[in-house]
C-alpha atoms as a PDB file:
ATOM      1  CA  UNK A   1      71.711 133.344 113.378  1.00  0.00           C
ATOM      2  CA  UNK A   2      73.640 132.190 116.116  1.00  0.00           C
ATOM      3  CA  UNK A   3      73.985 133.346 119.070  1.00  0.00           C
ATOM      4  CA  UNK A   4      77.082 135.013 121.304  1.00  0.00           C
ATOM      5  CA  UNK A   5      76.920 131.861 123.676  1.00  0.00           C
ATOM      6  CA  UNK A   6      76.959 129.435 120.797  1.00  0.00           C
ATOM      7  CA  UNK A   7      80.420 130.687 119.028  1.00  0.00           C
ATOM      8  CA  UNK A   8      83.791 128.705 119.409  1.00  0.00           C
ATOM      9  CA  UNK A   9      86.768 131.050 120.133  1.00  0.00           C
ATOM     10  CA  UNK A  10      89.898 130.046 119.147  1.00  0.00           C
ATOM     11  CA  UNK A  11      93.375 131.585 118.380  1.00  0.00           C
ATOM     12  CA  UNK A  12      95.314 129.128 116.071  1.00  0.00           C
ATOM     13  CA  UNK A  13      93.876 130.528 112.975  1.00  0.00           C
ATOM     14  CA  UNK A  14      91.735 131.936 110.272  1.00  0.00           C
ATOM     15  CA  UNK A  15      91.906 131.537 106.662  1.00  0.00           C
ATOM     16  CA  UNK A  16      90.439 134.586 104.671  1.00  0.00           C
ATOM     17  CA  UNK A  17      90.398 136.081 101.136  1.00  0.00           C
ATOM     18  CA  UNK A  18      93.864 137.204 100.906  1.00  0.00           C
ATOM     19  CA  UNK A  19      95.760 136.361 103.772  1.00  0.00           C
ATOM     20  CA  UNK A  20      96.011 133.833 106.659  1.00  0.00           C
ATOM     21  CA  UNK A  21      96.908 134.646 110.122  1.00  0.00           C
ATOM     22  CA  UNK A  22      98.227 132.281 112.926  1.00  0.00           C
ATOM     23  CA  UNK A  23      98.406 132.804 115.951  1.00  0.00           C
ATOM     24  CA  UNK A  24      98.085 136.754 115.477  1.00  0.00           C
ATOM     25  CA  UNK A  25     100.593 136.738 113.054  1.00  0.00           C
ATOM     26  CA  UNK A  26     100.175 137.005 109.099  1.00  0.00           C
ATOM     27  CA  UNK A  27     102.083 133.892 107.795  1.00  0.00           C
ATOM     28  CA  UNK A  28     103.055 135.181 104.441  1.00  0.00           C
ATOM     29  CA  UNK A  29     105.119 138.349 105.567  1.00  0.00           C
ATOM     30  CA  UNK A  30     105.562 137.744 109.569  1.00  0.00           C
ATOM     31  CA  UNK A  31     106.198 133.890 109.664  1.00  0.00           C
ATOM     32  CA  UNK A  32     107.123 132.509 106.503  1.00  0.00           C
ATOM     33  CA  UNK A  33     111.001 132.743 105.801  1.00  0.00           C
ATOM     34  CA  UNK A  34     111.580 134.093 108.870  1.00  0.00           C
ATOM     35  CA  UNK A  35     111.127 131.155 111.576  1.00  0.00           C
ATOM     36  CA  UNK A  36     112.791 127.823 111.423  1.00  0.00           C
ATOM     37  CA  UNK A  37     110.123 124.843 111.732  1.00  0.00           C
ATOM     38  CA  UNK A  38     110.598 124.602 115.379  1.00  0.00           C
ATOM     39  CA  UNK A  39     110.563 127.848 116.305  1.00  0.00           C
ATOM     40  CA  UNK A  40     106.900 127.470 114.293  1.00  0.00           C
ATOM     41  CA  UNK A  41     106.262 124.813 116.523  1.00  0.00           C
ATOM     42  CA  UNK A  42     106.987 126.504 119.576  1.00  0.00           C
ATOM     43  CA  UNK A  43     104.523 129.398 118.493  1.00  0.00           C
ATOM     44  CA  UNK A  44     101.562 127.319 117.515  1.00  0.00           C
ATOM     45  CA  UNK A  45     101.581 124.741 120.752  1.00  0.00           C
ATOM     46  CA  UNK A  46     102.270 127.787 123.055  1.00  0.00           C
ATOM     47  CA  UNK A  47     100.540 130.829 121.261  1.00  0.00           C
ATOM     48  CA  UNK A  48     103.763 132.415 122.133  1.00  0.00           C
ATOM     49  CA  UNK A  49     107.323 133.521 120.015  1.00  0.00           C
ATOM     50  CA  UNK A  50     110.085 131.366 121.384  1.00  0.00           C
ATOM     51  CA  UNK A  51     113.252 132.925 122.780  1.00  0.00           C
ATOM     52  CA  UNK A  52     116.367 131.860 120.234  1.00  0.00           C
ATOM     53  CA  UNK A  53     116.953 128.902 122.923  1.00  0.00           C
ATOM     54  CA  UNK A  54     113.475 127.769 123.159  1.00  0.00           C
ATOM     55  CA  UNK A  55     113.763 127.379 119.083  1.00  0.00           C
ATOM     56  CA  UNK A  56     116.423 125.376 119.729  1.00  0.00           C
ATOM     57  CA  UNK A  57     115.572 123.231 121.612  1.00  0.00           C
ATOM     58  CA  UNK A  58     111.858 122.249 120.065  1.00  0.00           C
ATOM     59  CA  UNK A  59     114.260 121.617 116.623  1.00  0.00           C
ATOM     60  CA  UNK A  60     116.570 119.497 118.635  1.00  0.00           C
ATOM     61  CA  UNK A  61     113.214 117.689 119.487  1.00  0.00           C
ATOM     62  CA  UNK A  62     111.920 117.582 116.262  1.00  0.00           C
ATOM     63  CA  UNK A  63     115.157 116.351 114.402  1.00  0.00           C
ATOM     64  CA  UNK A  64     115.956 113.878 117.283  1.00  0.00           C
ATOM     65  CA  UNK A  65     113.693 110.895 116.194  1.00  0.00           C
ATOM     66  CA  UNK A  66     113.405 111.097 112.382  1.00  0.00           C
ATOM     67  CA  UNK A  67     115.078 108.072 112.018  1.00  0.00           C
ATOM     68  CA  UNK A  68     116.393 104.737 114.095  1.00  0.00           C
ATOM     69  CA  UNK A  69     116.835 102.314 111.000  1.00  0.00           C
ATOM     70  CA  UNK A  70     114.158 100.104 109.552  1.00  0.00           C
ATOM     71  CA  UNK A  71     112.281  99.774 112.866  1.00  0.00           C
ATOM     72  CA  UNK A  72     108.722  98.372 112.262  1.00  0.00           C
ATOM     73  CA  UNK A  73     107.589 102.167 111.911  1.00  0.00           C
ATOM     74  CA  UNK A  74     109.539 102.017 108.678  1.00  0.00           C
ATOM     75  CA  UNK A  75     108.899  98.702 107.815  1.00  0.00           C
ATOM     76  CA  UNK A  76     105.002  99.402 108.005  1.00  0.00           C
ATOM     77  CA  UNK A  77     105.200 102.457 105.912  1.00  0.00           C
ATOM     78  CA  UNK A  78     107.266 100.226 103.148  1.00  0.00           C
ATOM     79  CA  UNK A  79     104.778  97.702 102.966  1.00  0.00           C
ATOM     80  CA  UNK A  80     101.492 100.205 103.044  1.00  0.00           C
ATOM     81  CA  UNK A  81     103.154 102.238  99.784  1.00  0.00           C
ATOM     82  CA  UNK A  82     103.489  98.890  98.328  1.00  0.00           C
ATOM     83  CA  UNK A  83      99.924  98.055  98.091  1.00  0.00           C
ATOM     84  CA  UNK A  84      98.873 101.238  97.781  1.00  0.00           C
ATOM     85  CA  UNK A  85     101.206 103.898  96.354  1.00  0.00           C
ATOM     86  CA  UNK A  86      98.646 106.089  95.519  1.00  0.00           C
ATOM     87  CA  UNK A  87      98.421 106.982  99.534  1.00  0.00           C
ATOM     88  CA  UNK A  88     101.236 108.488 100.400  1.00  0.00           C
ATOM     89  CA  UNK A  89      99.330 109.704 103.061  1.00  0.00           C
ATOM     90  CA  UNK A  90      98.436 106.333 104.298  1.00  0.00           C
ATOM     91  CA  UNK A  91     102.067 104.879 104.427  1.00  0.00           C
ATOM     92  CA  UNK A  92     102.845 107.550 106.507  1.00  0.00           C
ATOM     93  CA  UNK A  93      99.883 106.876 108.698  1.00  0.00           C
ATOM     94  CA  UNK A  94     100.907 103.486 109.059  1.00  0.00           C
ATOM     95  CA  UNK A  95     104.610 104.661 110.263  1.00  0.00           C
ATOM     96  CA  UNK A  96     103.303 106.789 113.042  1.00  0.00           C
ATOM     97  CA  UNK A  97      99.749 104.776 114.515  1.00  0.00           C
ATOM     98  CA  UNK A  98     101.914 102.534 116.237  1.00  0.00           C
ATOM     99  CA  UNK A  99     103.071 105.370 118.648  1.00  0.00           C
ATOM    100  CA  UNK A 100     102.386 104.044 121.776  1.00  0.00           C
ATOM    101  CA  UNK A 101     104.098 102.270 125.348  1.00  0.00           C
ATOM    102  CA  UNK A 102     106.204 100.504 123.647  1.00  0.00           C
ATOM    103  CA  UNK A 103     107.641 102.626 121.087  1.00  0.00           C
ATOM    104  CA  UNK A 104     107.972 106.243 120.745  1.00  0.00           C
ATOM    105  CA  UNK A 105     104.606 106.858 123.035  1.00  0.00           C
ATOM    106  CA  UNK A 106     106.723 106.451 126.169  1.00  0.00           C
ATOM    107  CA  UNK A 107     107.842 110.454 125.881  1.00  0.00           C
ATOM    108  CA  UNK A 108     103.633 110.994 127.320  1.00  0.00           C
ATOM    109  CA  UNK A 109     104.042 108.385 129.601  1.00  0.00           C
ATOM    110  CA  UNK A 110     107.146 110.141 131.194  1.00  0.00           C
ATOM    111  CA  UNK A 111     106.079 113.094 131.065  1.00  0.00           C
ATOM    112  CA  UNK A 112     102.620 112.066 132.950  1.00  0.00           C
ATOM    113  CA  UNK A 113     104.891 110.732 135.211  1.00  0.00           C
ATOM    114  CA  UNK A 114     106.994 113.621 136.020  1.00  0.00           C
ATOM    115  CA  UNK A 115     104.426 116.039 136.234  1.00  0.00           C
ATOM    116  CA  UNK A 116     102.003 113.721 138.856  1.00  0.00           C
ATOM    117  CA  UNK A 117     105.128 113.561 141.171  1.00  0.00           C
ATOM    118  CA  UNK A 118     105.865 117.113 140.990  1.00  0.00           C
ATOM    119  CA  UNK A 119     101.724 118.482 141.129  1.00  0.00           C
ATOM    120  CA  UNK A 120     101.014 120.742 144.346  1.00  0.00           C
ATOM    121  CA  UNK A 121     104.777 120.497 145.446  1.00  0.00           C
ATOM    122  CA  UNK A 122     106.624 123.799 146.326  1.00  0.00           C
ATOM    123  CA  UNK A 123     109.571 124.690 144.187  1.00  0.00           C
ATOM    124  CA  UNK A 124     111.764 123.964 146.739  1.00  0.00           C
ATOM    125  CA  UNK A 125     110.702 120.191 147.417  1.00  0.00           C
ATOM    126  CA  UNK A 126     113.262 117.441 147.756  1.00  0.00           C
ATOM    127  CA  UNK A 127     113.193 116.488 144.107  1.00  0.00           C
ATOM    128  CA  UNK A 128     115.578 113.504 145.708  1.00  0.00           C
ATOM    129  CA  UNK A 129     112.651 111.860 148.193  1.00  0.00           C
ATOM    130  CA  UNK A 130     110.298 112.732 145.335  1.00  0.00           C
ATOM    131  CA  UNK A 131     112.194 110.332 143.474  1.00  0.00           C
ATOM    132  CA  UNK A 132     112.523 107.567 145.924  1.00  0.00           C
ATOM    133  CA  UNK A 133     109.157 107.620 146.131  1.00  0.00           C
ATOM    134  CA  UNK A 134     108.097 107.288 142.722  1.00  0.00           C
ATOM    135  CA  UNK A 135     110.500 104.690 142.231  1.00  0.00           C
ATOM    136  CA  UNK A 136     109.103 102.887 145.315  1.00  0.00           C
ATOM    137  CA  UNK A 137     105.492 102.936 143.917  1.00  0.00           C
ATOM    138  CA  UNK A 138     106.320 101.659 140.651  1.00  0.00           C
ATOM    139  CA  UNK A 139     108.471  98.516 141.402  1.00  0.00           C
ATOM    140  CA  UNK A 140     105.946  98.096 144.228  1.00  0.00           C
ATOM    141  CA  UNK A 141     103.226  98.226 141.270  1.00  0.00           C
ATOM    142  CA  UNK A 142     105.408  96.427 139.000  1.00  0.00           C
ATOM    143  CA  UNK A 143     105.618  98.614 136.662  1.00  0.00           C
ATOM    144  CA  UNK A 144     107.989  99.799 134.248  1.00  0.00           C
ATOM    145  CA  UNK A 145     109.149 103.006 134.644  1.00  0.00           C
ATOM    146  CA  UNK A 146     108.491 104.859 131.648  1.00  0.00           C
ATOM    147  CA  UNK A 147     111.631 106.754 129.269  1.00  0.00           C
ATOM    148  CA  UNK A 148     114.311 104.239 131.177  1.00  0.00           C
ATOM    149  CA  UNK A 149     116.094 101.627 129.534  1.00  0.00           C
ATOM    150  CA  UNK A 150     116.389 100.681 125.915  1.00  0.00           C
ATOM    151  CA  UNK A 151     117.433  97.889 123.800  1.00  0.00           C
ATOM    152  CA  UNK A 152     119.695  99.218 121.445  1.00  0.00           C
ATOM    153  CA  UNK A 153     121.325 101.638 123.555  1.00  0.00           C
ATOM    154  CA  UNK A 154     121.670  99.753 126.566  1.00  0.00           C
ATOM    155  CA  UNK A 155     124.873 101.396 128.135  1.00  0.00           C
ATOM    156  CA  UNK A 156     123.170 104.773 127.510  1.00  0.00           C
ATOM    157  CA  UNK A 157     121.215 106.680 124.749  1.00  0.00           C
ATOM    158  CA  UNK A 158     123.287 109.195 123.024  1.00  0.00           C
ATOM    159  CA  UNK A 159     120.062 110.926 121.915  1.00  0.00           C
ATOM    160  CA  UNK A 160     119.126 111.571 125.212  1.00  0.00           C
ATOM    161  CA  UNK A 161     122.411 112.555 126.514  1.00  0.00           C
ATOM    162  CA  UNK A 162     122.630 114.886 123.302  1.00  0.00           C
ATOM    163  CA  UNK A 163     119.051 116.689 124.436  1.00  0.00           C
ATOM    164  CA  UNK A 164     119.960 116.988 127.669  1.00  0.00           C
ATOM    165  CA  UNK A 165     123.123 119.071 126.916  1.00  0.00           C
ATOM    166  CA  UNK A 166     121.158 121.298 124.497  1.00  0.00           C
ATOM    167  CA  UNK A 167     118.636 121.690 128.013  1.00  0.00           C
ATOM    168  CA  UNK A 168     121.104 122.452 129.682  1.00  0.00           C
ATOM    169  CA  UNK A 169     122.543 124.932 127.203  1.00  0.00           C
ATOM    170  CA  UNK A 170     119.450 127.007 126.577  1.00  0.00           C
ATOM    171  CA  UNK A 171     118.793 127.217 130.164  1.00  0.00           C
ATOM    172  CA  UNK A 172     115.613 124.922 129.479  1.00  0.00           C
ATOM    173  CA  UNK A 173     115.975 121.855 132.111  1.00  0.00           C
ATOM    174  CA  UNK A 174     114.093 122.601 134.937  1.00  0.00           C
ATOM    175  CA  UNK A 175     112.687 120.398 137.891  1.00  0.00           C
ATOM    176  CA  UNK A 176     111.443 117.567 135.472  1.00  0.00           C
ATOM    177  CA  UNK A 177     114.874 116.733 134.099  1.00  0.00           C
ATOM    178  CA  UNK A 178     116.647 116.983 137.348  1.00  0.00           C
ATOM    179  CA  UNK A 179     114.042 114.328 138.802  1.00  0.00           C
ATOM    180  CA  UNK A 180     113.918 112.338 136.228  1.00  0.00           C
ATOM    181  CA  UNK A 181     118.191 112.298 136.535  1.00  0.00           C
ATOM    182  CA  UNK A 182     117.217 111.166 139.806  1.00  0.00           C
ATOM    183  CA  UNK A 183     114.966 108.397 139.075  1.00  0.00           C
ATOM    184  CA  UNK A 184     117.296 106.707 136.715  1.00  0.00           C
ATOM    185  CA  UNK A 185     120.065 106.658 139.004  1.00  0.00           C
ATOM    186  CA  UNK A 186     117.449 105.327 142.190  1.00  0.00           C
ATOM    187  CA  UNK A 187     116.064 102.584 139.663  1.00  0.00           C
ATOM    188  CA  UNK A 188     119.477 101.783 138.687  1.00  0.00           C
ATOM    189  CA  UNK A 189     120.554 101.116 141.864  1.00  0.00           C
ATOM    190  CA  UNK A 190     117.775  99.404 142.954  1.00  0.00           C
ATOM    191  CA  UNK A 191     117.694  97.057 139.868  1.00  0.00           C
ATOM    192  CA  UNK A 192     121.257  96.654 140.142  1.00  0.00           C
ATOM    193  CA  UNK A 193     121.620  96.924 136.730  1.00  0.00           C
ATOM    194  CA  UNK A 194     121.990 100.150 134.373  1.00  0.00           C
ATOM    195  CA  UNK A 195     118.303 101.699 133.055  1.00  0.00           C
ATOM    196  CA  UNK A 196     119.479 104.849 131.566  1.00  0.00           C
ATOM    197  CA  UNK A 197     117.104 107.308 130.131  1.00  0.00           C
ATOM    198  CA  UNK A 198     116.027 106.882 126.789  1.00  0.00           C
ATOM    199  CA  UNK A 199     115.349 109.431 124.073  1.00  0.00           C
ATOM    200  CA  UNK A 200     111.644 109.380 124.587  1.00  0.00           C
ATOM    201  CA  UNK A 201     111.961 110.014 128.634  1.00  0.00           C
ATOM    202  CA  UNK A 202     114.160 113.047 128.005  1.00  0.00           C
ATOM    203  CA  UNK A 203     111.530 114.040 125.441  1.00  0.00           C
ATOM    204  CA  UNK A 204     109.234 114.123 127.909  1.00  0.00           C
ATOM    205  CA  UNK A 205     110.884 115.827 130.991  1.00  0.00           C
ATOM    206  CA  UNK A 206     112.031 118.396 128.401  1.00  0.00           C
ATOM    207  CA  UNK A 207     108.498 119.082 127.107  1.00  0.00           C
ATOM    208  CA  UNK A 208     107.400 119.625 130.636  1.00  0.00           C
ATOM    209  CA  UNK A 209     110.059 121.682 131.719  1.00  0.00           C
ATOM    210  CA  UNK A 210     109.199 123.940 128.042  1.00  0.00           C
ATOM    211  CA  UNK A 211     105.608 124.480 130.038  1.00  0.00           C
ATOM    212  CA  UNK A 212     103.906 122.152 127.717  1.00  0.00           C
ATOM    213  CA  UNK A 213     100.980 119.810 128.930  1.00  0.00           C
ATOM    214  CA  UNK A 214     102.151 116.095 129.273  1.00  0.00           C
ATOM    215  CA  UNK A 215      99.223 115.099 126.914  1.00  0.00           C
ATOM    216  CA  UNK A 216     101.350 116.448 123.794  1.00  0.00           C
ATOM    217  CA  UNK A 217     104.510 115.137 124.717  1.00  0.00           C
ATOM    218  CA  UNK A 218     105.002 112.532 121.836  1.00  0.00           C
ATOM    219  CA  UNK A 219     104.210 114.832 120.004  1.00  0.00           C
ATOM    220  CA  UNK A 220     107.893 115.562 118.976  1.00  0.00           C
ATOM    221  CA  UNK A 221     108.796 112.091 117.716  1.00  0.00           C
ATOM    222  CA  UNK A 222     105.192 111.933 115.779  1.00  0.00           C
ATOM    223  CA  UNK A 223     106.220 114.567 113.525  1.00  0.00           C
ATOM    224  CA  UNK A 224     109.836 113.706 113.356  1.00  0.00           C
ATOM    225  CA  UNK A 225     109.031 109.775 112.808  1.00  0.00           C
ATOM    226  CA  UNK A 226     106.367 110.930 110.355  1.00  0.00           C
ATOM    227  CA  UNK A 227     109.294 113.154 108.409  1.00  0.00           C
ATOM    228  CA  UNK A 228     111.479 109.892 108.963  1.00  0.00           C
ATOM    229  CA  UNK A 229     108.208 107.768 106.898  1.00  0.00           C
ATOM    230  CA  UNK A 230     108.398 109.986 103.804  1.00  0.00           C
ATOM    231  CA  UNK A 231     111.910 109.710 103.576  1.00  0.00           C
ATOM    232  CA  UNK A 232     111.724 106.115 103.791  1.00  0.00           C
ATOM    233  CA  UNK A 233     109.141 106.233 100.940  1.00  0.00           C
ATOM    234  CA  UNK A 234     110.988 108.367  98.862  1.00  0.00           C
ATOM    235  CA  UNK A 235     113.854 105.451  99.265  1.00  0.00           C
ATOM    236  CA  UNK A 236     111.142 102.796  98.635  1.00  0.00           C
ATOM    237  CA  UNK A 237     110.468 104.735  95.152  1.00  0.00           C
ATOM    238  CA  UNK A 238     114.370 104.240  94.456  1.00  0.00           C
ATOM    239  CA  UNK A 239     115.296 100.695  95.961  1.00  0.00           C
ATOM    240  CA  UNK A 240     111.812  98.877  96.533  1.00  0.00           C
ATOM    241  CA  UNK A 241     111.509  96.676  99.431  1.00  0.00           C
ATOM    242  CA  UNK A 242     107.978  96.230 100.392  1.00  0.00           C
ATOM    243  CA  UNK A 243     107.135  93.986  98.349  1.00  0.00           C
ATOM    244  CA  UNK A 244     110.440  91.749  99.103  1.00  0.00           C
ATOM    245  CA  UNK A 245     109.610  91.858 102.584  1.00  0.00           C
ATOM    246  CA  UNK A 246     105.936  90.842 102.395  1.00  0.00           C
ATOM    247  CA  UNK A 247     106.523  87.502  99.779  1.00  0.00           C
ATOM    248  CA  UNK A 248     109.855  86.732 102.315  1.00  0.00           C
ATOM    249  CA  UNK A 249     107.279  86.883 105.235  1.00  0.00           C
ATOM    250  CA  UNK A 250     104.822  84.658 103.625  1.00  0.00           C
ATOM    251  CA  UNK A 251     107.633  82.061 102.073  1.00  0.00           C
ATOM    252  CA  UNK A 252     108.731  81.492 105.539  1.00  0.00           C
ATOM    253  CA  UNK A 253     105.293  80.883 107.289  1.00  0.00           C
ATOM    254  CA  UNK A 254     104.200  77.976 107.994  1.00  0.00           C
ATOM    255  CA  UNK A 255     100.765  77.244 108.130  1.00  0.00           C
ATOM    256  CA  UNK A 256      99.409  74.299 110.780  1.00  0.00           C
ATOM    257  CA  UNK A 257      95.603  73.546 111.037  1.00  0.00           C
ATOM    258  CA  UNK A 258      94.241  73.998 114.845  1.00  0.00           C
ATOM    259  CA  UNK A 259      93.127  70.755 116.725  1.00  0.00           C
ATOM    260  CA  UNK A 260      89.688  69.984 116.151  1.00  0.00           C
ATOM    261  CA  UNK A 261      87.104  70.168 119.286  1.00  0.00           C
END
């Protein structure tokens, strides 16, 4: 038997005979047909029912990132399916493991970011010396400054502007888009050069500002990029590429032995 101090609470779930609740709410009759897949989302990260705008907005993040052409996302759910088109699963997998610095897994980095510079600082703080200094230690660090710049949408990214109205509209943005305005404009004009902010870095200061932990911020463009890698599959089941791309690959490398030692 085990014991009271042994147990593991927890309130996402429970699966019984003839019905399954979720965070305190039946799924069949309360949830199901009634909520939109964001507002869902909202729920189960928070525990809470979103307000109409916060619904919006987590479906504006969801739907953002489902697709940016055959990045290598795409191509490495292509050429998973075609070895192995029995695991769907797996190509899918494939799309999404690369989520990290460099692409998509920048929305975390952000958000980490944004939430240091603001931790133990009143609500009235100068978000605009906050800023400065952040952008100070970085290029002092040389670091990049993560959700700035991007090389597609160099003279701005119309998915970020896009979120940032919808913010703005359901009375979402808070402190971490305003400094995160701020740092783009400070790095721009320290750079000299334009570094807007990308999709992924208004992912992330609009996750924070939704009270979510910076930890889950990429979490968004997982599950939309993962939505993205089944469509691409379904496509790959019509028009098959994979395979193309693989013996293309290999007829174009060339192969030179290493110098002996």
């Amino acid at each position: 038997m085990i014991e009271a101090e042994q147990t593991f609470v927890t309130t996402m779930g429970k699966a019984e005979l003839d019905r399954v609740t979720l965070r305190g709410y039946d799924l069949c009759s309360e949830l199901v047909g009634r909520l939109t897949f964001g507002q869902m989302a909202y729920l189960m990260l928070t525990g809470q029912m979103p307000t109409p705008e916060q619904g919006r907005m987590v479906d504006s993040l969801l739907v953002i990132l489902v697709e940016h052409g055959m990045t290598s996302s795409a191509i490495a759910a292509r050429l998973t399916y075609s070895t192995a088109p029995e695991a769907l699963q797996g190509a899918v997998a494939a799309a999404i493991l690369g989520a990290g610095s460099v692409h998509l897994g920048s929305a975390t980095d952000c958000a980490r970011m944004l939430t240091e510079a603001l931790s133990g600082q009143p609500d009235d703080a100068d978000l605009d010396s906050i800023a400065e200094s952040v952008v100070d230690r970085y290029m002092a660090e040389r670091r990049i400054l993560p959700g700035l710049g991007h090389r597609t949408h160099s003279g701005g990214d119309p998915r970020a502007d896009r979120l940032f109205e919808i913010a703005a509209e359901t009375g979402v943005a808070g402190r971490h888009c305003a400094l995160l305005r701020l740092i783009a404009e400070k790095a721009t004009a320290r750079r000299g050069r334009l570094l807007p902010i990308n999709v992924t870095g208004a992912m992330g200061a609009i996750s924070c500002d939704l009270g979510l932990p910076w930890q889950v911020a990429k979490g968004f463009a997982i599950v939309g990029r993962a939505l993205g890698a089944v469509a691409h599959l379904a496509d790959e089941v019509r028009e098959p590429m994979g395979k193309r791309m693989s013996d293309l690959i290999n007829a174009h490398v060339v192969y030179q032995d290493p110098p002996r030692r």
